[in-house]
N, C-alpha and C. Protein backbone atom coordinates (compact mmCIF):
# COMPACT_ATOMS: atom_id res chain seq x y z
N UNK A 1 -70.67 -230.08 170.61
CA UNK A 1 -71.67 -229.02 170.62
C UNK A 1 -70.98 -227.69 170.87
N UNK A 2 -71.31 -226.89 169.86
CA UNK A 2 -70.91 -225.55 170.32
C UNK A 2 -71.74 -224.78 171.15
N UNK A 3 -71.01 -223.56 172.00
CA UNK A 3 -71.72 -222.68 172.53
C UNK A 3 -71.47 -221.50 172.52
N UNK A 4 -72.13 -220.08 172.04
CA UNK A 4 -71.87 -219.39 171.93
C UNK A 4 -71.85 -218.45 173.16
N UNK A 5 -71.16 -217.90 173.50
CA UNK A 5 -71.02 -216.95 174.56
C UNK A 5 -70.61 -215.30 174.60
N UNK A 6 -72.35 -214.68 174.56
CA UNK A 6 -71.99 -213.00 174.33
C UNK A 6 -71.68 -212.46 175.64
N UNK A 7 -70.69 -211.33 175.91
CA UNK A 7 -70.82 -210.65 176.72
C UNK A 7 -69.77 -209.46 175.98
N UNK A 8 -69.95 -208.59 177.35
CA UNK A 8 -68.71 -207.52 177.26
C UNK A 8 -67.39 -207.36 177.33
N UNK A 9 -66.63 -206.38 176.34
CA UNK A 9 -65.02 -206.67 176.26
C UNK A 9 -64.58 -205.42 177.53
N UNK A 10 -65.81 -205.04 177.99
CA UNK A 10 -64.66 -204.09 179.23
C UNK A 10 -64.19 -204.60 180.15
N UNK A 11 -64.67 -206.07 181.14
CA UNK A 11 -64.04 -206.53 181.87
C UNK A 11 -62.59 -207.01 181.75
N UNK A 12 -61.81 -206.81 183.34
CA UNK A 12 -60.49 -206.85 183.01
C UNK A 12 -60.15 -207.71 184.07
N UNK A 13 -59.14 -208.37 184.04
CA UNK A 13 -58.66 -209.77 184.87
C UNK A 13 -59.23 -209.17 186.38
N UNK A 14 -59.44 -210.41 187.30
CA UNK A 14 -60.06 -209.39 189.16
C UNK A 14 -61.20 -208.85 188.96
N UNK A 15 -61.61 -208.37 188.32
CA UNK A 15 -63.26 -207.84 188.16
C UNK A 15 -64.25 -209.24 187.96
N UNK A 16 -65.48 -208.59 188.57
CA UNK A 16 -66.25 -209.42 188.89
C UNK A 16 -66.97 -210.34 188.06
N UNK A 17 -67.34 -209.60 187.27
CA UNK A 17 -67.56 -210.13 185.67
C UNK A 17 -66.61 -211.30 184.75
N UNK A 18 -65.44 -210.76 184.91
CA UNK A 18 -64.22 -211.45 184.29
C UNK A 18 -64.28 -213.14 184.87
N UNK A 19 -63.95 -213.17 186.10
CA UNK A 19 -64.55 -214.03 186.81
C UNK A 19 -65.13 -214.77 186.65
N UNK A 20 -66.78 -214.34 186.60
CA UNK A 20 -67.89 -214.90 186.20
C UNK A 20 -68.02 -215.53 184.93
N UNK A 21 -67.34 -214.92 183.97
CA UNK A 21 -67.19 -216.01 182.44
C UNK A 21 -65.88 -216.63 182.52
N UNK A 22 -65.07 -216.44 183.43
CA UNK A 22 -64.18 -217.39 183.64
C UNK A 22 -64.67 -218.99 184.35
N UNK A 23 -65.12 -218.57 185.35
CA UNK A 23 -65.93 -219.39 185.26
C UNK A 23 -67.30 -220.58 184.77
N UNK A 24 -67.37 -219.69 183.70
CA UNK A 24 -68.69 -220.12 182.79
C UNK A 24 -67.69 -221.06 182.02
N UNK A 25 -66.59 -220.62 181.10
CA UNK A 25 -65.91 -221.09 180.65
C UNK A 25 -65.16 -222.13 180.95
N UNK A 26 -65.07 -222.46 181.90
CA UNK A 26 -64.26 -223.84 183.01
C UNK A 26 -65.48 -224.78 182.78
N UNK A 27 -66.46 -224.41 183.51
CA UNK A 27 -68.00 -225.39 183.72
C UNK A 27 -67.85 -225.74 182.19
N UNK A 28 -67.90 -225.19 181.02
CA UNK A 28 -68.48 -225.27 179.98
C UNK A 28 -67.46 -226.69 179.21
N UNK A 29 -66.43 -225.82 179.55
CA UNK A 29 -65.14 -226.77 178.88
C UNK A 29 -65.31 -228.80 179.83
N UNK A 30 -65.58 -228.55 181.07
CA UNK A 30 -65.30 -229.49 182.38
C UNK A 30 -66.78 -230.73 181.85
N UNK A 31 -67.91 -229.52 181.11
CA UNK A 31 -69.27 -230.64 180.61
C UNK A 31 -68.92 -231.14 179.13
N UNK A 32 -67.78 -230.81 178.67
CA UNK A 32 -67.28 -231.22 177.22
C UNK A 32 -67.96 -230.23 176.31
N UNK A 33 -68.42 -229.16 176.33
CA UNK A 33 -68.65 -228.29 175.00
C UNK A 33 -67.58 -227.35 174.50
N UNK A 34 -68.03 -227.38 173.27
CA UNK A 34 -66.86 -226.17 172.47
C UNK A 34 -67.53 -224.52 172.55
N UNK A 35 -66.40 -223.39 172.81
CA UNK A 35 -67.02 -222.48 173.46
C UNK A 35 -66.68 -221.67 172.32
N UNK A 36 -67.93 -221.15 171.97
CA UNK A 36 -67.02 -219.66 170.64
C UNK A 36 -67.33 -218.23 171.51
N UNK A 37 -66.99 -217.07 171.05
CA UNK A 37 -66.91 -216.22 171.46
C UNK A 37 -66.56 -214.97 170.71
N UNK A 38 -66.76 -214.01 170.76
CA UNK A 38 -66.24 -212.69 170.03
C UNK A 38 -64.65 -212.82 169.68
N UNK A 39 -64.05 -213.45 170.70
CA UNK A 39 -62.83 -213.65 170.37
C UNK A 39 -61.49 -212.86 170.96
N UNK A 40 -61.90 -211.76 171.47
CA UNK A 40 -61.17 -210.59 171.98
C UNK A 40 -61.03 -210.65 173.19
N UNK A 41 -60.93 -209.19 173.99
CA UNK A 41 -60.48 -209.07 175.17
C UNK A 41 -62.27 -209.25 176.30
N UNK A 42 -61.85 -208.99 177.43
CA UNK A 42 -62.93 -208.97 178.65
C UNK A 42 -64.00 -210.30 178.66
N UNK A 43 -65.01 -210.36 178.67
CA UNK A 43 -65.63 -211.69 178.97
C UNK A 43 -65.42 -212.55 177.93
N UNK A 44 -65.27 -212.31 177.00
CA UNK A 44 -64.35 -213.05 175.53
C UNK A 44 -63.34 -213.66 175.99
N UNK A 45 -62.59 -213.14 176.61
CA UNK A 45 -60.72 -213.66 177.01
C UNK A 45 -61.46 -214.38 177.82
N UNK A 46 -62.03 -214.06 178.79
CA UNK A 46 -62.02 -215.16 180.44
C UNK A 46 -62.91 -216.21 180.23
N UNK A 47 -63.76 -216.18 179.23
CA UNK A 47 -64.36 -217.67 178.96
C UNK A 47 -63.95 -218.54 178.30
N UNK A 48 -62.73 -218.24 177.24
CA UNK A 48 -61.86 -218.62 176.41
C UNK A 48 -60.72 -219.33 177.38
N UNK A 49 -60.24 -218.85 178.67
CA UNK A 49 -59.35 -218.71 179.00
C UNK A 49 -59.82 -220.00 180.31
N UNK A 50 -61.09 -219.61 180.68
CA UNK A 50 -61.82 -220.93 182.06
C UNK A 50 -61.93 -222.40 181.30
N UNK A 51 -62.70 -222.04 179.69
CA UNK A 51 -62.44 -223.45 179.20
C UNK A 51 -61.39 -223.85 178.88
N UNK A 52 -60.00 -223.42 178.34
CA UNK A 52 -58.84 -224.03 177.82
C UNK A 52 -58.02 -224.60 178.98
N UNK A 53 -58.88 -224.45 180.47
CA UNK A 53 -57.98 -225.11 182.22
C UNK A 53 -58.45 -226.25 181.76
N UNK A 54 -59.61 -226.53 180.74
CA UNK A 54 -59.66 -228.25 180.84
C UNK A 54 -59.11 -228.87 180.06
N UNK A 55 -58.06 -228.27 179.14
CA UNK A 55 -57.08 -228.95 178.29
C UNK A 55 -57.56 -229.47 176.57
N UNK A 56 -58.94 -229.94 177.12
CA UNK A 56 -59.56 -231.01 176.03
C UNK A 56 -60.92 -229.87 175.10
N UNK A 57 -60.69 -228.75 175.46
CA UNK A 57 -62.02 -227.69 175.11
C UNK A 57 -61.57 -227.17 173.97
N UNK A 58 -62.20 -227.08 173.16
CA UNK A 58 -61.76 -226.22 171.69
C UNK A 58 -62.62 -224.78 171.50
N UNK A 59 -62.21 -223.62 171.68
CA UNK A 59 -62.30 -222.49 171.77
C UNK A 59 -62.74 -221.86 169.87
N UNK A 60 -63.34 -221.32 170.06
CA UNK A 60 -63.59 -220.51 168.52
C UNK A 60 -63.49 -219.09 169.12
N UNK A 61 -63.20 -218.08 168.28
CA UNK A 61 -62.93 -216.74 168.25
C UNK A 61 -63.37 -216.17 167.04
N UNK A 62 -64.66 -215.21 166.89
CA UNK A 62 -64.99 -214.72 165.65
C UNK A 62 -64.85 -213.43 165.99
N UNK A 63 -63.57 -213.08 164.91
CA UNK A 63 -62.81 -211.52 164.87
C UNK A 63 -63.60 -210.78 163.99
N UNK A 64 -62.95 -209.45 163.23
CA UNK A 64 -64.02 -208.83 161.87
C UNK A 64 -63.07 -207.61 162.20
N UNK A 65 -62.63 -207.45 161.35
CA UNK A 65 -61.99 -205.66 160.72
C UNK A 65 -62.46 -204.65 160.95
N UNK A 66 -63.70 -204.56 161.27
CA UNK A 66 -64.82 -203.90 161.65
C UNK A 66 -64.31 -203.12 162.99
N UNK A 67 -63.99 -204.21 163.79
CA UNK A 67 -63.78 -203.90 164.96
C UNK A 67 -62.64 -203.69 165.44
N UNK A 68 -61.38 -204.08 164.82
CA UNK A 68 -60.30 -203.85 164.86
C UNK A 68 -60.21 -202.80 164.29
N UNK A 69 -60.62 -201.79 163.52
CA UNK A 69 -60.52 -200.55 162.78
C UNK A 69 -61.14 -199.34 164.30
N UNK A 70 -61.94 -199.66 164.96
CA UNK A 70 -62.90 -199.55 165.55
C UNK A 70 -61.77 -199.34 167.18
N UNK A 71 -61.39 -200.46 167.20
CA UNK A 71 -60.12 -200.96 168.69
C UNK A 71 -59.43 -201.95 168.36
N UNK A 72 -58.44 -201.49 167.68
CA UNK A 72 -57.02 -202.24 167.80
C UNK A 72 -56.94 -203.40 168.92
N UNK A 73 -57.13 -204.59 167.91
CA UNK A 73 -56.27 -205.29 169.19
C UNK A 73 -56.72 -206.69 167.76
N UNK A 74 -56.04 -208.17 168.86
CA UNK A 74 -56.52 -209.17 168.02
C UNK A 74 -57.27 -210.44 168.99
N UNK A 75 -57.21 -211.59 168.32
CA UNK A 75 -57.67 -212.31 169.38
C UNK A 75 -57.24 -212.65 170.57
N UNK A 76 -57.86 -213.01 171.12
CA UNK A 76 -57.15 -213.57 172.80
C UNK A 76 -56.23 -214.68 172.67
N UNK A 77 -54.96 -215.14 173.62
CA UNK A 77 -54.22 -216.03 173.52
C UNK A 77 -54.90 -217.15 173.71
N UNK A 78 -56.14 -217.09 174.14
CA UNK A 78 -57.39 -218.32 174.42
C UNK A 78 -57.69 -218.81 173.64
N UNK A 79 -58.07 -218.43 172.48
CA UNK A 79 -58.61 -218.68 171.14
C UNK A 79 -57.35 -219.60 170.62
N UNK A 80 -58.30 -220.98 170.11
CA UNK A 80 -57.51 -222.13 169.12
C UNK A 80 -57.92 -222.12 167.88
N UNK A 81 -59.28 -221.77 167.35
CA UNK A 81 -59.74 -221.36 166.38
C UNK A 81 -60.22 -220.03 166.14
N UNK A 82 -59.26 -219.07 165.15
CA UNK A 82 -59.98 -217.79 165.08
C UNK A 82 -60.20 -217.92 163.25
N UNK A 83 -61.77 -217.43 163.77
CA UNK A 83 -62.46 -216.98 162.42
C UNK A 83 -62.63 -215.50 161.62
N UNK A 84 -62.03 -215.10 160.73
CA UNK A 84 -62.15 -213.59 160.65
C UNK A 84 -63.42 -213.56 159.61
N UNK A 85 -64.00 -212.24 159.65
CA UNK A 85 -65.16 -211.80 159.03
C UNK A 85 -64.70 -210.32 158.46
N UNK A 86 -64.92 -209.41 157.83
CA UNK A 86 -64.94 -207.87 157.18
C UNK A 86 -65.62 -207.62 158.39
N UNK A 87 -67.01 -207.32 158.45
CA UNK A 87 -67.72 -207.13 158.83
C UNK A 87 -68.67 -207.42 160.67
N UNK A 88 -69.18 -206.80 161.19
CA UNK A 88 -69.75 -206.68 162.23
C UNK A 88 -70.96 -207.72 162.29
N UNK A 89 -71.73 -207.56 161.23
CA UNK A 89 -72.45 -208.22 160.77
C UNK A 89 -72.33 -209.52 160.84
N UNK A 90 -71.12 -209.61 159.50
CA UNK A 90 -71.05 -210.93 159.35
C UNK A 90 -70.19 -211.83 160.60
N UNK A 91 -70.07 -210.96 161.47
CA UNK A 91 -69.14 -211.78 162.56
C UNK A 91 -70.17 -212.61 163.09
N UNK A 92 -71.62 -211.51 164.02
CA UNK A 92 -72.54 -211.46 165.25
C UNK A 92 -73.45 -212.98 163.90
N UNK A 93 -73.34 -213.04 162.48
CA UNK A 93 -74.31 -213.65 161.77
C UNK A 93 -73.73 -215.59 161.88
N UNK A 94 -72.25 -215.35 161.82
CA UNK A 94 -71.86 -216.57 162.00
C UNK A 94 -72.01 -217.18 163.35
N UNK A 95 -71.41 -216.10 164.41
CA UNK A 95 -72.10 -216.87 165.21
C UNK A 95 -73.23 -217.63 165.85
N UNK A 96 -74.24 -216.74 165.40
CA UNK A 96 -75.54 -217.41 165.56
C UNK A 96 -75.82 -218.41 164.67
N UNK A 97 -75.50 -218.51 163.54
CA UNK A 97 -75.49 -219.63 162.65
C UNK A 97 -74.98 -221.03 163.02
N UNK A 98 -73.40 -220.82 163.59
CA UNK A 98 -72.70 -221.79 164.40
C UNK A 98 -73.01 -222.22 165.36
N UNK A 99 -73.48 -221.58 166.10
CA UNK A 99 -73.74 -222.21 167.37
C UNK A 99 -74.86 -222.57 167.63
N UNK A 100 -74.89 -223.88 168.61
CA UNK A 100 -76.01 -224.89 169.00
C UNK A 100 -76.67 -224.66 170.44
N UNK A 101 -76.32 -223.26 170.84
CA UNK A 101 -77.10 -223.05 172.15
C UNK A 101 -76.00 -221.62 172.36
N UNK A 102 -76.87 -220.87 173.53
CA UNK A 102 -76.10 -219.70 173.47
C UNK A 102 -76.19 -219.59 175.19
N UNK A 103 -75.34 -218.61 174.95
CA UNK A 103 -75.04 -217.79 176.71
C UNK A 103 -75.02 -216.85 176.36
N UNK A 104 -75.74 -215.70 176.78
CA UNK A 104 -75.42 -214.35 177.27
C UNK A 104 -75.57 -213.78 178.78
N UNK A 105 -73.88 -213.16 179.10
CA UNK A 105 -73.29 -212.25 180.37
C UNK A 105 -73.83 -210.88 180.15
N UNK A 106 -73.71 -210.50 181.28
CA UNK A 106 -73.63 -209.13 180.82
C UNK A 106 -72.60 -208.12 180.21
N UNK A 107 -73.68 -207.07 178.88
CA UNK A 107 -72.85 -206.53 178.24
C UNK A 107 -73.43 -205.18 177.66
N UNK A 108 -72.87 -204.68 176.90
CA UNK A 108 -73.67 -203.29 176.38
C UNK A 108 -74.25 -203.55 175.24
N UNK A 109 -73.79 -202.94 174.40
CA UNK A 109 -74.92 -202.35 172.99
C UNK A 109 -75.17 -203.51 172.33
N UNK A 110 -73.27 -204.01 172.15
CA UNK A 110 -73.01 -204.94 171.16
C UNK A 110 -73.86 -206.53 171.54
N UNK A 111 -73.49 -206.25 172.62
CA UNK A 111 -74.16 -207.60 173.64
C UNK A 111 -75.60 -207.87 173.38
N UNK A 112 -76.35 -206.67 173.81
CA UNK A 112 -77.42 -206.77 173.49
C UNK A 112 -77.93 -207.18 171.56
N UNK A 113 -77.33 -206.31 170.78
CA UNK A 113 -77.25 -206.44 169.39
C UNK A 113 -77.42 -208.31 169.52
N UNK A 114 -76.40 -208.96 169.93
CA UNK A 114 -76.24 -210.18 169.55
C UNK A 114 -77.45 -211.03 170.02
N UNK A 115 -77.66 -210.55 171.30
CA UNK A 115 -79.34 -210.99 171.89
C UNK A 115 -79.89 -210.78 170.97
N UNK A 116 -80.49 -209.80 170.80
CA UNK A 116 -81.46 -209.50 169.95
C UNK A 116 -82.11 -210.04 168.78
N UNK A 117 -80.94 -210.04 168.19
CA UNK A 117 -80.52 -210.78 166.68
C UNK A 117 -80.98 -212.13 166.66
N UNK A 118 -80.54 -212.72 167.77
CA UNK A 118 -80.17 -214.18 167.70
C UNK A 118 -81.81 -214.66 167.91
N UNK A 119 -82.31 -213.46 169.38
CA UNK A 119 -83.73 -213.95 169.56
C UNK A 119 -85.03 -213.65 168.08
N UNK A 120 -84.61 -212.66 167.78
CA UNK A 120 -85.58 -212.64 166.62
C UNK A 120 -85.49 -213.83 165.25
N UNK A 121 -84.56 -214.10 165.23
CA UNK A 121 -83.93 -215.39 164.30
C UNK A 121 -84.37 -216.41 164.73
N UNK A 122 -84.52 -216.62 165.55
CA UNK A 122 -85.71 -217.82 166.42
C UNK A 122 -86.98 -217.70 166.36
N UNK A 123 -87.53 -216.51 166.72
CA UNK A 123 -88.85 -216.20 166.33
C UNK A 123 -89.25 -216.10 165.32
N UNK A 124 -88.39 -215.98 164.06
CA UNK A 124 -89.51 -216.00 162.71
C UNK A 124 -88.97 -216.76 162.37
N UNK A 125 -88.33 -218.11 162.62
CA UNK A 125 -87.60 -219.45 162.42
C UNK A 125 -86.56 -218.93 160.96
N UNK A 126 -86.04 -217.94 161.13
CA UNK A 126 -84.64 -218.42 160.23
C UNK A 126 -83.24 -218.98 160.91
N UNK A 127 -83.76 -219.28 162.31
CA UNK A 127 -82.54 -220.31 162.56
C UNK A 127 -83.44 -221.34 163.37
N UNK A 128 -83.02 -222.49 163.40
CA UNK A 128 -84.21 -223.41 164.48
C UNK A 128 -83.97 -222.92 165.68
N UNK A 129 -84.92 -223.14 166.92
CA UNK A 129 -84.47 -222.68 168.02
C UNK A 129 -84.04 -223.67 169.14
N UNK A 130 -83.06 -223.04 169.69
CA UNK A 130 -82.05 -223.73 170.45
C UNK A 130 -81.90 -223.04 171.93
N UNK A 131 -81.38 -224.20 172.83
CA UNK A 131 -80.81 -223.20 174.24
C UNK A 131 -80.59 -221.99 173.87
N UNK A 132 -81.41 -220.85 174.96
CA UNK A 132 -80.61 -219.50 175.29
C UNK A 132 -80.94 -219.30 176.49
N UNK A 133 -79.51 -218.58 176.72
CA UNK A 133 -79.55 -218.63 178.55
C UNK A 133 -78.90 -217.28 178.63
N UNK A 134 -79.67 -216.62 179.56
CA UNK A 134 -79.23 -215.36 179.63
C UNK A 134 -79.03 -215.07 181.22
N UNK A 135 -77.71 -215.07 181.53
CA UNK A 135 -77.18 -215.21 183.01
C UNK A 135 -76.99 -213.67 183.83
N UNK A 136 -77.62 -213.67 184.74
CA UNK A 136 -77.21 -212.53 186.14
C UNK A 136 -78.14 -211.81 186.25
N UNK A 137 -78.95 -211.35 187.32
CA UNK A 137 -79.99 -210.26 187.45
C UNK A 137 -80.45 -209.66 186.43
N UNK A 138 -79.42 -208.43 185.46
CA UNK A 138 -78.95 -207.02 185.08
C UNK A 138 -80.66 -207.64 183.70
N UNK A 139 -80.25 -209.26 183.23
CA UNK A 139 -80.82 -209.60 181.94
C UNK A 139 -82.46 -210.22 182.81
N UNK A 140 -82.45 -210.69 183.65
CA UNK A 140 -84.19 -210.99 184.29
C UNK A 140 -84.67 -209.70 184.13
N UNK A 141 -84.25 -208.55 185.04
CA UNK A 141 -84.43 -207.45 184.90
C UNK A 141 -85.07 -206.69 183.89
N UNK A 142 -84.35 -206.84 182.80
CA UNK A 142 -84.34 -206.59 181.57
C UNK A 142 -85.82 -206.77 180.67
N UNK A 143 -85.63 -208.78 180.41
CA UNK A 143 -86.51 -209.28 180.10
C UNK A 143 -87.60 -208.73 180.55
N UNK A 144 -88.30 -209.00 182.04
CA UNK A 144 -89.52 -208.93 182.49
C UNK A 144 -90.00 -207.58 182.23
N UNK A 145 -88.76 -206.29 182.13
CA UNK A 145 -89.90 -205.17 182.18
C UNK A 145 -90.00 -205.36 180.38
N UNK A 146 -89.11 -206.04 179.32
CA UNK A 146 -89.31 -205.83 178.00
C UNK A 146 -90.73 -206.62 177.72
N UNK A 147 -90.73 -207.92 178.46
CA UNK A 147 -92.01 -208.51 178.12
C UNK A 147 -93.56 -207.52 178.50
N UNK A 148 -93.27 -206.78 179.56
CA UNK A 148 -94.39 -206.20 179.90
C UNK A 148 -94.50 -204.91 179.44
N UNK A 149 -93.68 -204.15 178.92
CA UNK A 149 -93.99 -203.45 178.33
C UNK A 149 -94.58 -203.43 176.86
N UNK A 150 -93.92 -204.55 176.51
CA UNK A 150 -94.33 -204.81 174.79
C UNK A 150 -95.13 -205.78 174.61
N UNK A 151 -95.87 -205.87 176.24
CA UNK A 151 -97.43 -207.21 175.68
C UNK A 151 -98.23 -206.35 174.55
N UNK A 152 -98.42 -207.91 174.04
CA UNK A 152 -99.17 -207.40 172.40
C UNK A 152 -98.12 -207.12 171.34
N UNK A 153 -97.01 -207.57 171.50
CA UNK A 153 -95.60 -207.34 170.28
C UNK A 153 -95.05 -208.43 170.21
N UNK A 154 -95.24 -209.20 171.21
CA UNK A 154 -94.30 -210.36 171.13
C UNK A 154 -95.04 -211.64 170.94
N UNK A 155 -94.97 -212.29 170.11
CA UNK A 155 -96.13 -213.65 170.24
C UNK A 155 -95.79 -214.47 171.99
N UNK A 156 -96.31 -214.92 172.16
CA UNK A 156 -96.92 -215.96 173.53
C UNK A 156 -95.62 -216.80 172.97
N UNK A 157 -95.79 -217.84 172.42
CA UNK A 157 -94.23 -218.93 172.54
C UNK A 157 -92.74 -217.92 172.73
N UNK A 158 -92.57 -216.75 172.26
CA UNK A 158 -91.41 -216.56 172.26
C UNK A 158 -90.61 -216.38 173.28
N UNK A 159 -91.64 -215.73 174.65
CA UNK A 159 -90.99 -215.75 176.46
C UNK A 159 -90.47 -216.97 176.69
N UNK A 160 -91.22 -218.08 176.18
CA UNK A 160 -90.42 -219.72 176.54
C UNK A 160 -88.79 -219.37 175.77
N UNK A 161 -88.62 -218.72 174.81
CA UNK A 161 -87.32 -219.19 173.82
C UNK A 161 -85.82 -218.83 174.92
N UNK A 162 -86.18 -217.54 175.73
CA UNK A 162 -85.33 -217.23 176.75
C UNK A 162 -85.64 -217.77 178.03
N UNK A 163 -84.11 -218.46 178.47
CA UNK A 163 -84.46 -218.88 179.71
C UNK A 163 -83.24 -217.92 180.31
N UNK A 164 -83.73 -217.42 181.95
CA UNK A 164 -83.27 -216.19 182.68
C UNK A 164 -82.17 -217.12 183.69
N UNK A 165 -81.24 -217.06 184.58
CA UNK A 165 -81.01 -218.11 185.22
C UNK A 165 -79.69 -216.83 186.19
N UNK A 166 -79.33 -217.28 187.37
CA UNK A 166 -78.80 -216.39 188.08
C UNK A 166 -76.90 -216.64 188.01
N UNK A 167 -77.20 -217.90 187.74
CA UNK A 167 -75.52 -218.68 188.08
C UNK A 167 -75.01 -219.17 187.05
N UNK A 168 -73.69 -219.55 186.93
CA UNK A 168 -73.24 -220.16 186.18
C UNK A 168 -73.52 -222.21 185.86
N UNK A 169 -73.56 -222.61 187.31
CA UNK A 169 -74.36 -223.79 187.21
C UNK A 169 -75.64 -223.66 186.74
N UNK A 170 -76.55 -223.00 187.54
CA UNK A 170 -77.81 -223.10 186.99
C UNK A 170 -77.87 -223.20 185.01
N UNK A 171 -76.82 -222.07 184.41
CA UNK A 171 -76.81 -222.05 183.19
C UNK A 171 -76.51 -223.43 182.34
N UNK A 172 -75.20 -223.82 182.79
CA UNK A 172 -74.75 -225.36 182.06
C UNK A 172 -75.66 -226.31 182.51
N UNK A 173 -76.40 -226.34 183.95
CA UNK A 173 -77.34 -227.50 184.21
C UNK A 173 -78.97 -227.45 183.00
N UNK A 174 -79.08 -226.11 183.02
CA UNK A 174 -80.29 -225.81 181.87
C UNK A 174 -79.84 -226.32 180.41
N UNK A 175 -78.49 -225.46 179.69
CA UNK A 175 -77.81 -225.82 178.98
C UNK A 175 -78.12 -227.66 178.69
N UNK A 176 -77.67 -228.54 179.80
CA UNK A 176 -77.80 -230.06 179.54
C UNK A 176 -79.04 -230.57 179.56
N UNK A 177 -80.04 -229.92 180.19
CA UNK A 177 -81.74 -229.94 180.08
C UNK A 177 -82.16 -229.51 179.25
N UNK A 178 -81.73 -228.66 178.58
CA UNK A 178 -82.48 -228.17 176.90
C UNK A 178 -81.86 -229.02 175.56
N UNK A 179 -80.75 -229.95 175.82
CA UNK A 179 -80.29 -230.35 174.53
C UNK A 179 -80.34 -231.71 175.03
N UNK A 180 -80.82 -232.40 175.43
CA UNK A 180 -80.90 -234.25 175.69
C UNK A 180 -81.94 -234.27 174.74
């Protein structure tokens, strides 16, 4: 089973964040799933980097020119499989395509972009819907004032499609409760 995991590339090794998908990435690898990821540096590297401590985890990395034109750099030494794309698009499109349940950390624009995307692709079923787990305060936060501000925009089933969760256990324990 794959899992996709959005967050932000500003975190840097010791930061708190970094950490935190380092950790996601260990749990993830330790319950036997395959972890994809943007592929790059900050919560990309450290979830790439928590699952490959379990030896037996197979890592995906979806790169795109886009972004390397954008910030120089390439994939993380984490990454066992890197996928390249042209495009921004077509990077944030495979992944959601690929993957069989998602994580999102916290992140900015792009982060959100990939939320977004992924949740509306669920809601008008052009992808079936699957685990999404959206981990740490910053995204409950988020959610509850988006749901209440936009009652009457959002159909009634779609609040079930996101589940909010504080920890990294709580996430992989939901994670194994949404796919049995």
């Amino acid at each position: 089973m794959i899992v996709a995991v959005f967050g932000s590339a500003s975190p840097k090794p010791g930061d708190k964040l970094y950490q935190l998908a380092y950790d996601l990435g260990l749990a993830l690898g330790k319950a036997g799933y395959q972890v994809m990821t943007g592929g790059y540096c900050g919560t990309m590297e450290a979830t790439c980097k928590g699952a490959r401590q379990t030896a037996t985890a197979h890592t995906i990395g979806v790169t795109c020119d886009e972004i390397e034109a954008y910030r120089p750099g390439s994939a993380n030494a984490f990454v066992l499989e890197e996928v390249r794309t042209q495009t921004l698009s077509e990077r944030i499109d495979y992944m959601i395509r690929r993957a069989d349940a998602y994580i999102a950390l916290q992140g900015g624009v792009g982060t959100l972009a990939e939320i977004m995307l992924t949740y509306n692709m669920m809601i008008i079923g052009a992808i079936k819907r699957k685990a999404f787990i959206l981990v740490g305060e910053t995204w409950a936060t988020l959610g509850a004032r988006f749901f209440e501000e936009l009652e009457g925009h959002i159909p009634a089933f779609a609040k079930e499609l996101l589940l909010f969760v504080d920890t990294v256990d709580e996430a992989v324990l939901a994670l194994k409760d949404r796919n049995k």
